[in-house]
N, C-alpha and C. Protein backbone atom coordinates (compact mmCIF):
# COMPACT_ATOMS: atom_id res chain seq x y z
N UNK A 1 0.83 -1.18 0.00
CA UNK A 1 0.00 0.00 0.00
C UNK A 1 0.87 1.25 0.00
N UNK A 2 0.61 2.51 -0.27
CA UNK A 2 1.11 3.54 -0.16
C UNK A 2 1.22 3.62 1.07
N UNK A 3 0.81 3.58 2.00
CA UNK A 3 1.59 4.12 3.23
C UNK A 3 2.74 3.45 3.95
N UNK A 4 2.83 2.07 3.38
CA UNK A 4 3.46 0.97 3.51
C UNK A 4 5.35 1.58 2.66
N UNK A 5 4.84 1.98 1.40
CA UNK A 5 5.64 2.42 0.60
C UNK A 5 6.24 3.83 1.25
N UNK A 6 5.64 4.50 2.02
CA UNK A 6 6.32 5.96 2.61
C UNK A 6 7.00 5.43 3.60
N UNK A 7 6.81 4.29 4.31
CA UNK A 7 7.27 4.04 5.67
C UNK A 7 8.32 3.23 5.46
N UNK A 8 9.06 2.85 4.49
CA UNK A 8 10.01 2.11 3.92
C UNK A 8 10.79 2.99 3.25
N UNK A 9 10.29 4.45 3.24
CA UNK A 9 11.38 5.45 2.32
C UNK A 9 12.85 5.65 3.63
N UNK A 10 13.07 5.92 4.42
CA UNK A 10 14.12 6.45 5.08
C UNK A 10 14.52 5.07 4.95
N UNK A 11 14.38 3.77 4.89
CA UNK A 11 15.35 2.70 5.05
C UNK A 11 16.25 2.59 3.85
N UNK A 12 15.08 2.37 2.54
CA UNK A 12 15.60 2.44 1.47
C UNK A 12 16.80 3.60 0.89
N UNK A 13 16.56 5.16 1.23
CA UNK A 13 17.30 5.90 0.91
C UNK A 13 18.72 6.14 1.41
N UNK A 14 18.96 5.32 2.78
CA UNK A 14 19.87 4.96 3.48
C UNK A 14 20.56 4.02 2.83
N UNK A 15 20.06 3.04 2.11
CA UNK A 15 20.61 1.65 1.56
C UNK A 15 21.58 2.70 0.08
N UNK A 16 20.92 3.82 -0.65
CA UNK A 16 21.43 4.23 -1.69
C UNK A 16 20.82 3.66 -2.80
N UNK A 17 21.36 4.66 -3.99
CA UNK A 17 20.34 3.82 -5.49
C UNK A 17 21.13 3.11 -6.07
N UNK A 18 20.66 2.16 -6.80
CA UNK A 18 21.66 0.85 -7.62
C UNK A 18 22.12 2.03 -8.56
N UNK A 19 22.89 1.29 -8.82
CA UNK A 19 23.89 2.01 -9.82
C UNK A 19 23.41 1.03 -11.10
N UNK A 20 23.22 0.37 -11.38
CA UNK A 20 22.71 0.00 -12.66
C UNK A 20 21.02 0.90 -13.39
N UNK A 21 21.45 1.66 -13.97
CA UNK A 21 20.33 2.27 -14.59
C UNK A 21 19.30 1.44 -15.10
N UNK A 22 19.20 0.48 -15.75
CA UNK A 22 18.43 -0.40 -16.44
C UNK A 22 18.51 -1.62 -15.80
N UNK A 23 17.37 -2.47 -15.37
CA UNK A 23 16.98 -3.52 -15.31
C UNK A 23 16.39 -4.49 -15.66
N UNK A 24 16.53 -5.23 -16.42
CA UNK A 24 15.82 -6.54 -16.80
C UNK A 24 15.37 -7.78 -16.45
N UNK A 25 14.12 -7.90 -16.55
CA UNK A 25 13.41 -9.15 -15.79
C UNK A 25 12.45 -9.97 -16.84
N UNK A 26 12.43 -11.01 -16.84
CA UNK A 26 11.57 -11.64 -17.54
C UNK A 26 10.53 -12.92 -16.35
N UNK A 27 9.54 -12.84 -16.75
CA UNK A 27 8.54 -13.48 -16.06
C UNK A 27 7.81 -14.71 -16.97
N UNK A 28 8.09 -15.90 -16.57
CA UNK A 28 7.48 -16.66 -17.45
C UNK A 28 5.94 -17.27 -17.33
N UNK A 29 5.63 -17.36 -18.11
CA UNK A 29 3.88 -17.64 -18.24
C UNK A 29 3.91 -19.02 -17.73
N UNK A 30 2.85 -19.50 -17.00
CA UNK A 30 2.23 -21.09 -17.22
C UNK A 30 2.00 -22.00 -18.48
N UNK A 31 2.19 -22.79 -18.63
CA UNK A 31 2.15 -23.50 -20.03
C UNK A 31 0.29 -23.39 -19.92
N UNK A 32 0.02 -23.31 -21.44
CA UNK A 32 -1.32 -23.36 -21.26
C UNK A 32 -1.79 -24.41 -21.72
N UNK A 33 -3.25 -24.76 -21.88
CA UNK A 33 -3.56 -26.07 -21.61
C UNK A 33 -3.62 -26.93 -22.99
N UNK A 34 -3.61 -26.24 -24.40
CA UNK A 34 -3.70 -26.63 -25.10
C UNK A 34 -1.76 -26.96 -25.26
N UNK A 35 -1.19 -26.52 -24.58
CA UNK A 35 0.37 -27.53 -24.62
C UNK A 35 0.49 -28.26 -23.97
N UNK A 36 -0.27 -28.43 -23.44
CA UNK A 36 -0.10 -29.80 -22.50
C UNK A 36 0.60 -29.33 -21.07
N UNK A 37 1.32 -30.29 -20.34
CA UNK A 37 1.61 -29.84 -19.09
C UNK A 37 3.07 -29.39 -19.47
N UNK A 38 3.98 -29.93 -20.34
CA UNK A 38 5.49 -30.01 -20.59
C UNK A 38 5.25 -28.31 -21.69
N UNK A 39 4.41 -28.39 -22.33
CA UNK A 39 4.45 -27.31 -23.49
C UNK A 39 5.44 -27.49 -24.65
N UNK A 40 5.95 -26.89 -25.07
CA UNK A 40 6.67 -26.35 -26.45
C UNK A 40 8.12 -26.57 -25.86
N UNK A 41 8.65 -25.94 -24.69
CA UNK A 41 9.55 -26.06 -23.91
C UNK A 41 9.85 -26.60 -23.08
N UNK A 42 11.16 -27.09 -22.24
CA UNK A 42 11.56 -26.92 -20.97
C UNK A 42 11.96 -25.63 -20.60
N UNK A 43 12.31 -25.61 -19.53
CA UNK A 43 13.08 -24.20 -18.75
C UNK A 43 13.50 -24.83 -17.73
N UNK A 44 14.51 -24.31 -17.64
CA UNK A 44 16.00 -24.66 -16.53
C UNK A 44 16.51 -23.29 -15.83
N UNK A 45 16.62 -23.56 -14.52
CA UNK A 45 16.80 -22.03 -13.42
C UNK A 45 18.32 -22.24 -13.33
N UNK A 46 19.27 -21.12 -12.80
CA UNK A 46 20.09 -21.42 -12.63
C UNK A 46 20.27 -21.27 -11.19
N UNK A 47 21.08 -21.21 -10.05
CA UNK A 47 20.59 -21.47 -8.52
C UNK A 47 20.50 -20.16 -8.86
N UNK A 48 20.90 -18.59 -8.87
CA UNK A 48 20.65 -17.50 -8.21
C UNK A 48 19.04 -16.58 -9.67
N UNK A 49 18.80 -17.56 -10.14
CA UNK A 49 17.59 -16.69 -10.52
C UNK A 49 17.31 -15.60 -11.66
N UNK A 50 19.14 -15.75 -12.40
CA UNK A 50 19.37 -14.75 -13.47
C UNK A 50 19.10 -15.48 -14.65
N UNK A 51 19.73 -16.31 -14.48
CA UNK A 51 19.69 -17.52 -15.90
C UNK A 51 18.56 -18.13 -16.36
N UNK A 52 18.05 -18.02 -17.42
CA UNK A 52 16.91 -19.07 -17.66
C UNK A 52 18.05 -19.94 -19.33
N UNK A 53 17.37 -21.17 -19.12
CA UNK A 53 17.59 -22.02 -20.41
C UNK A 53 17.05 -22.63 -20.82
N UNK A 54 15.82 -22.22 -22.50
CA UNK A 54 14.87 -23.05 -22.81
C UNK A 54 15.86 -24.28 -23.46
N UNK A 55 14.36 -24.88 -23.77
CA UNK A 55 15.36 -26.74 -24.41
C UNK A 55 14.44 -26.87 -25.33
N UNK A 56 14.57 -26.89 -26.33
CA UNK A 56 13.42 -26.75 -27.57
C UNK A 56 13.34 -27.66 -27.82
N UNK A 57 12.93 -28.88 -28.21
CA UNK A 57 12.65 -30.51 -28.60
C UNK A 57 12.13 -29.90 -30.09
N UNK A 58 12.89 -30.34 -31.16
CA UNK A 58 13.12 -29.70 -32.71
C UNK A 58 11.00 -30.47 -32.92
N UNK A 59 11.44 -32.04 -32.41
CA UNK A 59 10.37 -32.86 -32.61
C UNK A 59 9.14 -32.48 -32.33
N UNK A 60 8.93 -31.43 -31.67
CA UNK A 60 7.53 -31.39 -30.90
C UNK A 60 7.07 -29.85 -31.95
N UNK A 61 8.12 -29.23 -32.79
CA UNK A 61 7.55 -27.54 -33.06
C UNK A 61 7.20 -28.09 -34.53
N UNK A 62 6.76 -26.96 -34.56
CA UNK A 62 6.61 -26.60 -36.19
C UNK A 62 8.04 -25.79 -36.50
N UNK A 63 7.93 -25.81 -37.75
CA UNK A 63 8.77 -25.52 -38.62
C UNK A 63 9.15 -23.99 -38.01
N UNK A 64 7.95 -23.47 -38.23
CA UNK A 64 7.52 -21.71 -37.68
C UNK A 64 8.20 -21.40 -37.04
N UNK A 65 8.05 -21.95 -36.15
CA UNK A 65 8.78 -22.15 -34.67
C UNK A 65 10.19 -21.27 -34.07
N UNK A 66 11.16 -21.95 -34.93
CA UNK A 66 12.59 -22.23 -34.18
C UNK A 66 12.91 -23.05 -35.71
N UNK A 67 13.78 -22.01 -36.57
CA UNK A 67 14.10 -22.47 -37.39
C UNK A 67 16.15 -22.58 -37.34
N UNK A 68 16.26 -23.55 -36.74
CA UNK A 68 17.36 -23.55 -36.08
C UNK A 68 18.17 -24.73 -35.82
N UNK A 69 19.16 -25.41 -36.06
CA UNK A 69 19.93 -26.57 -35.37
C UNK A 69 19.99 -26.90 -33.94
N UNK A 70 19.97 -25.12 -33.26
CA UNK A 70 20.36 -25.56 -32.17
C UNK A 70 19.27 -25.79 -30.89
N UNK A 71 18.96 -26.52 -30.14
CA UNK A 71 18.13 -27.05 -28.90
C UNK A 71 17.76 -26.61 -27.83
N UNK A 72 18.86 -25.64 -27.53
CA UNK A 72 19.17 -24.73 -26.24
C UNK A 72 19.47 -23.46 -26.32
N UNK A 73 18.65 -22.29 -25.81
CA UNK A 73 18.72 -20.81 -25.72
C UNK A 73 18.65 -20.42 -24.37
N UNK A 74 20.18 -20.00 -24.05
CA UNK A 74 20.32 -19.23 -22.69
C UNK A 74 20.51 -17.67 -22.81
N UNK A 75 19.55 -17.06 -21.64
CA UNK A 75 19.69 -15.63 -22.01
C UNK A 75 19.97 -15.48 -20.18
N UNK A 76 20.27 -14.54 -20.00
CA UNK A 76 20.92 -14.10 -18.44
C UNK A 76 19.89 -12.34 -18.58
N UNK A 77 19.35 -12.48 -17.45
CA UNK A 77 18.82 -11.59 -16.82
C UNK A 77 18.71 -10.85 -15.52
N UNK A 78 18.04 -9.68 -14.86
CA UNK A 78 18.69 -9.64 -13.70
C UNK A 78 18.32 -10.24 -12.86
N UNK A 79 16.87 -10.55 -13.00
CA UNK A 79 15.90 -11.34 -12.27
C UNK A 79 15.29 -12.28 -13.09
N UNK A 80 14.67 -14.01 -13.29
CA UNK A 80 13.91 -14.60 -13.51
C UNK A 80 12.69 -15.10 -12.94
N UNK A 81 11.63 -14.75 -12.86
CA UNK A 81 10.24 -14.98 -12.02
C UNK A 81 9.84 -16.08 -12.97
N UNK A 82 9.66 -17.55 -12.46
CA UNK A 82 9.16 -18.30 -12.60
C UNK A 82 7.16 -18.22 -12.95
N UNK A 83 6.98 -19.26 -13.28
CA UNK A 83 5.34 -19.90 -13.58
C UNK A 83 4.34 -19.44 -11.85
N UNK A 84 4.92 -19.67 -10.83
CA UNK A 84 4.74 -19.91 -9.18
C UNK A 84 4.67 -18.52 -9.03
N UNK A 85 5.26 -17.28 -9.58
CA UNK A 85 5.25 -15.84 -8.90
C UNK A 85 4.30 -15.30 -8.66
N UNK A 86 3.57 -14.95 -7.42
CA UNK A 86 2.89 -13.90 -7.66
C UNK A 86 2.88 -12.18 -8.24
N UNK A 87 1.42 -11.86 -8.31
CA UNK A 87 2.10 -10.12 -8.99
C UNK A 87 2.54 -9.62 -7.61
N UNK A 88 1.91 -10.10 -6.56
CA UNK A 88 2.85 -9.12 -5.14
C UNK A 88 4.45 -9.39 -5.55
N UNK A 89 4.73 -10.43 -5.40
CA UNK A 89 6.62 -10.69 -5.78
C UNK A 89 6.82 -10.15 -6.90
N UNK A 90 6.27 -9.54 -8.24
CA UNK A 90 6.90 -9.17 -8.89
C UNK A 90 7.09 -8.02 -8.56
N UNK A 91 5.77 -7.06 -8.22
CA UNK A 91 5.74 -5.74 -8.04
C UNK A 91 6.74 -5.63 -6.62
N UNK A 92 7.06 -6.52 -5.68
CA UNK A 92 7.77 -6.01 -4.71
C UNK A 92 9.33 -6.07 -5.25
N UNK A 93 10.15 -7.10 -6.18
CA UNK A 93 11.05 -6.85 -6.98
C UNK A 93 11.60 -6.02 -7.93
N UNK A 94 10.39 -5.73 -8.47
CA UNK A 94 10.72 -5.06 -10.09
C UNK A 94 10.10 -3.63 -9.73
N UNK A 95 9.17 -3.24 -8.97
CA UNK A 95 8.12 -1.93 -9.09
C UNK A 95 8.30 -1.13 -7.43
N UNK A 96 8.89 -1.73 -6.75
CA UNK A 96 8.57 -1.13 -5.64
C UNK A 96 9.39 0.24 -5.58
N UNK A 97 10.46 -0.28 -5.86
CA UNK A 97 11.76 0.58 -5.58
C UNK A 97 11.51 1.84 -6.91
N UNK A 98 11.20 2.01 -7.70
CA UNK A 98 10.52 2.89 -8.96
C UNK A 98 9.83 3.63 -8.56
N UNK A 99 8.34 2.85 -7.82
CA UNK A 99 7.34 3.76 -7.40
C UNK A 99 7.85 4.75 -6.32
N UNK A 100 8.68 3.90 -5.04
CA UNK A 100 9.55 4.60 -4.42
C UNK A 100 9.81 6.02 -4.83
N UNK A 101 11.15 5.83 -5.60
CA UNK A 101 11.99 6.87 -6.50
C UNK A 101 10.88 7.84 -7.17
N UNK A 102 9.96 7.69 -7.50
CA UNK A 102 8.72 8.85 -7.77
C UNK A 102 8.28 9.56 -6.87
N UNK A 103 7.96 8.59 -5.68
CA UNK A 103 7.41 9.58 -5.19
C UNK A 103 8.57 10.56 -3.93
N UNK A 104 9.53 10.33 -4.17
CA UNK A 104 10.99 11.02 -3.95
C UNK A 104 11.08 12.33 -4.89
N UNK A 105 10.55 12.32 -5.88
CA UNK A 105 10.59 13.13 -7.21
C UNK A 105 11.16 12.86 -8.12
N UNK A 106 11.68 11.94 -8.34
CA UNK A 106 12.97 10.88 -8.94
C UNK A 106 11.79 10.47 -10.49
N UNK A 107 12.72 10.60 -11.88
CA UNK A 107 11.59 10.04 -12.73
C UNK A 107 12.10 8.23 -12.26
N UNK A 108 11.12 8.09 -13.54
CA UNK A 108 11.41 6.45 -12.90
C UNK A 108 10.62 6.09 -14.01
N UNK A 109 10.81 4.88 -14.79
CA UNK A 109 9.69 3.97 -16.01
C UNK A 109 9.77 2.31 -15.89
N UNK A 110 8.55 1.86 -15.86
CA UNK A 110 8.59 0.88 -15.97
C UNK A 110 8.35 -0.02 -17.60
N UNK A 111 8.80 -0.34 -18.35
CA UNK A 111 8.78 -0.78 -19.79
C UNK A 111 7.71 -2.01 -19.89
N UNK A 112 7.23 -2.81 -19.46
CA UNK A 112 6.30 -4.21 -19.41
C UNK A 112 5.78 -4.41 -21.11
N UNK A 113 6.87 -5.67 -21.56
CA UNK A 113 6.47 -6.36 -22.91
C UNK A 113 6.03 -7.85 -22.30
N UNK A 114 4.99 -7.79 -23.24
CA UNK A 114 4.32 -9.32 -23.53
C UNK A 114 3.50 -9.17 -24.22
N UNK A 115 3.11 -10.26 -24.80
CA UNK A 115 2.02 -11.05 -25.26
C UNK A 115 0.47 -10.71 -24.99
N UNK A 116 -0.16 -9.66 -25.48
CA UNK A 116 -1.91 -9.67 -24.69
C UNK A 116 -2.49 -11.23 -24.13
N UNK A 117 -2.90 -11.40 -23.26
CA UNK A 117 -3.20 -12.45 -22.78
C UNK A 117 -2.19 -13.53 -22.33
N UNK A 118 -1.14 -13.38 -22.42
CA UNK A 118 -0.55 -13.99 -22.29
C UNK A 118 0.19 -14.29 -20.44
């Protein structure tokens, strides 16, 4: 809540601002039901939560797909939010500290790409 968010400002501003200007997070969807429970993919965590690595099974896509030799796409991020996240954990990861910084007077943007419905 906002008042929740004011009462966490003197801790936070004490801690200092990241020095990384830009952050990146990706949040992955639930497989939906017409993929079955496995889907299109695997996904593999790495222990601290940056790493994701799909596993494409060539056998299971269409052509469309993943027109490609290779099986495995690792991308490194700052954060990975799993299928299990709630929007409280995202917004307390990715949005808190932003909304924060606004209402500090600080600009601040949040970018959110996906999929409609997705």
């Amino acid at each position: 809540s906002f008042c929740t968010l004011l009462a966490g400002y003197q801790t936070r501003a004490a801690m200092g601002r990241s020095r990384d200007a830009i952050k990146i997070f990706l949040r992955l969807r639930p497989h939906r039901k017409e993929e079955g429970a496995q889907g299109q993919y695997e996904v593999e965590h790495t222990f601290d939560d940056s790493k994701v690595t799909f596993h494409v099974d060539r056998r299971k896509l269409d052509k469309e797909y993943v027109n490609s030799s290779r099986e495995d796409y690792s991308f490194t991020f700052d954060r990975v939010f799993d299928q299990s996240t709630t929007q409280q954990e995202v917004f307390d990861s990715v949005a808190r500290d932003s909304v924060t910084s606004v209402i500090e007077g600080y600009n601040s943007t949040i970018f959110a790409y996906g999929q409609t419905g997705s």
